[in-house]
Protein backbone atom coordinates (compact mmCIF):
# COMPACT_ATOMS: atom_id res chain seq x y z
CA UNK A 1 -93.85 86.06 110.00
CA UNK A 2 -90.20 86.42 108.28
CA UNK A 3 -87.40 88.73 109.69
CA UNK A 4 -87.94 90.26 106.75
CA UNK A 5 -91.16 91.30 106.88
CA UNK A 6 -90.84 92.64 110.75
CA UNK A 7 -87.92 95.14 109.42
CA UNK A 8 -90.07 95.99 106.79
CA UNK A 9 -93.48 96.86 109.30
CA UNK A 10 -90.31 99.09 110.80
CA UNK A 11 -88.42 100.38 108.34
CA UNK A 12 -92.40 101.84 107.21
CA UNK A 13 -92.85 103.07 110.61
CA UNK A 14 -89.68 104.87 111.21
CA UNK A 15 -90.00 106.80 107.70
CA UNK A 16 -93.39 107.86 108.71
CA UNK A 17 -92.16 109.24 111.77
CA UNK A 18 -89.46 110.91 109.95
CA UNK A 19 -91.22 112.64 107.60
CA UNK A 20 -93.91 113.44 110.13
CA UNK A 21 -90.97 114.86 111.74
CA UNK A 22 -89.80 116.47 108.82
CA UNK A 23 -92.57 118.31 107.80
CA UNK A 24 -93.31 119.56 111.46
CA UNK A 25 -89.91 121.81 110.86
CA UNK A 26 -90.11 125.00 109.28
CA UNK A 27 -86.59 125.39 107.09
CA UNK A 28 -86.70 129.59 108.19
CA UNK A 29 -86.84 128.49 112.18
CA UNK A 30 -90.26 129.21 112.34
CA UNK A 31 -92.64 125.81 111.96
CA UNK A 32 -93.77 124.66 115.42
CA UNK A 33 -91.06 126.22 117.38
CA UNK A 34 -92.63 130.05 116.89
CA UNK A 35 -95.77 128.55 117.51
CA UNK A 36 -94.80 128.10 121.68
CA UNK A 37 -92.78 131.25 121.87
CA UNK A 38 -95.53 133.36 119.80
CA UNK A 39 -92.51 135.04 117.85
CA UNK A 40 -92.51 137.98 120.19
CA UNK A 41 -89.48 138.72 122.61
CA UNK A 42 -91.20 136.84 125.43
CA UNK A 43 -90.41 133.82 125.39
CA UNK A 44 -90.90 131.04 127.47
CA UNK A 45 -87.73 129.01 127.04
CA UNK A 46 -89.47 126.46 125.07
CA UNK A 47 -88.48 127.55 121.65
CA UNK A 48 -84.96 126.74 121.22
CA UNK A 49 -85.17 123.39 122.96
CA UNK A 50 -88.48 122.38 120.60
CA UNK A 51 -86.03 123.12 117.66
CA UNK A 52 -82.97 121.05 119.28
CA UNK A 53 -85.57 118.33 119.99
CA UNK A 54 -86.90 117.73 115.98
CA UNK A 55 -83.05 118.75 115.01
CA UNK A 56 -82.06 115.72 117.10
CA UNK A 57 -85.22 113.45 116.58
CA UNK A 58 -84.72 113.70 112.87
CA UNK A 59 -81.12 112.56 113.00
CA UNK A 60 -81.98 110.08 115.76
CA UNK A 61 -84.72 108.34 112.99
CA UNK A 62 -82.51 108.60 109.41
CA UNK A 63 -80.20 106.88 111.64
CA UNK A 64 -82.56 104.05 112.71
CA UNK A 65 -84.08 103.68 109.40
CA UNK A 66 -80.50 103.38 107.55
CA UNK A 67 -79.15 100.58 110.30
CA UNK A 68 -83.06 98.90 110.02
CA UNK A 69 -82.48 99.09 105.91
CA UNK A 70 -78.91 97.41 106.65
CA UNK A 71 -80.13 95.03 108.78
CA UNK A 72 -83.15 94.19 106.63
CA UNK A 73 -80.42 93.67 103.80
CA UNK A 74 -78.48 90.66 106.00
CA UNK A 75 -81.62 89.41 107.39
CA UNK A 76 -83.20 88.89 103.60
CA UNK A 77 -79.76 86.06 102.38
CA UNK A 78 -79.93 84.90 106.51
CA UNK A 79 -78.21 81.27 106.24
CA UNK A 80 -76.70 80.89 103.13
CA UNK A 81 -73.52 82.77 101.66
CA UNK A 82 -73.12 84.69 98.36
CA UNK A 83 -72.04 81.55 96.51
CA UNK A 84 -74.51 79.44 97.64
CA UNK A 85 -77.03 81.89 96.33
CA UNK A 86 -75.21 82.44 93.06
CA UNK A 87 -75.20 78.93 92.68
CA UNK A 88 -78.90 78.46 93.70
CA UNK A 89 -80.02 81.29 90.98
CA UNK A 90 -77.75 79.49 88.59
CA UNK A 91 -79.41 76.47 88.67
CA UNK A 92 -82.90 77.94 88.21
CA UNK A 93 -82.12 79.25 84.97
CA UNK A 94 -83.66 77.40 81.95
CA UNK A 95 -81.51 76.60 78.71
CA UNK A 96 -83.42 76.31 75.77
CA UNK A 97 -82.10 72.96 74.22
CA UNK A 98 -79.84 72.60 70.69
CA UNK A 99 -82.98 71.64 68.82
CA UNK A 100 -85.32 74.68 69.86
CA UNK A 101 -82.74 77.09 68.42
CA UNK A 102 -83.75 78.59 65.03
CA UNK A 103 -81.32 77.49 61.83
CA UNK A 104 -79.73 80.41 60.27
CA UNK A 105 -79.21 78.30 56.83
CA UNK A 106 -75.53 79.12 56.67
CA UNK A 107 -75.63 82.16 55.17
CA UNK A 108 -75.89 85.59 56.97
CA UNK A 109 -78.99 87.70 56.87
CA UNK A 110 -79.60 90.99 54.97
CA UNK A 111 -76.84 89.24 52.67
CA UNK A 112 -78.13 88.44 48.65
CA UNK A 113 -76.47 86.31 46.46
């Protein structure tokens, strides 16, 4: 198995986390954090740290998954430099020869004598 394809197993993982994460949230405050509290005045300490907690894991997993997508990036042209790949693309590319060309007759088309 590539380099490649590990990043990409975690790059899959981490942005199923994310928005996991994501959609656990409630953009009003509410979501899972009023859940523990109950939304009345008693509560038991665990709301505000809940909401700190997905504020921070969400943050904590973009950033993974954007340093996983850069590292995916270098890992994909691992051992050979821009050039080399330029070069390697360059040669791959197929000419069609002088004689497969069509003749245009001399004369420009959509033009009547």
């Amino acid at each position: 198995m590539s380099t490649f394809s590990i990043f990409l197993i975690l790059i899959i993982f981490i942005a199923f986390l994310l928005v996991v994460v994501i959609m656990v949230q409630n953009p009003k405050g509410g979501g899972l954090s009023s859940s523990f509290g109950g939304g009345g005045s008693q509560q038991l300490g665990g709301v505000k740290k809940t909401t700190d907690f997905l504020d921070r894991s969400t943050w904590t997993l973009s950033a993974i998954l954007l340093g996983l997508i850069l590292l995916s990036n270098m890992s994909l042209f691992e051992g050979t430099t821009s050039g080399d790949f330029l070069q390697d693309e360059l040669e791959n590319v197929v000419l069609p020869e002088a004689s497969a060309l069509p003749e245009t007759g001399g004369a420009a088309e959509g033009t009547t004598e």
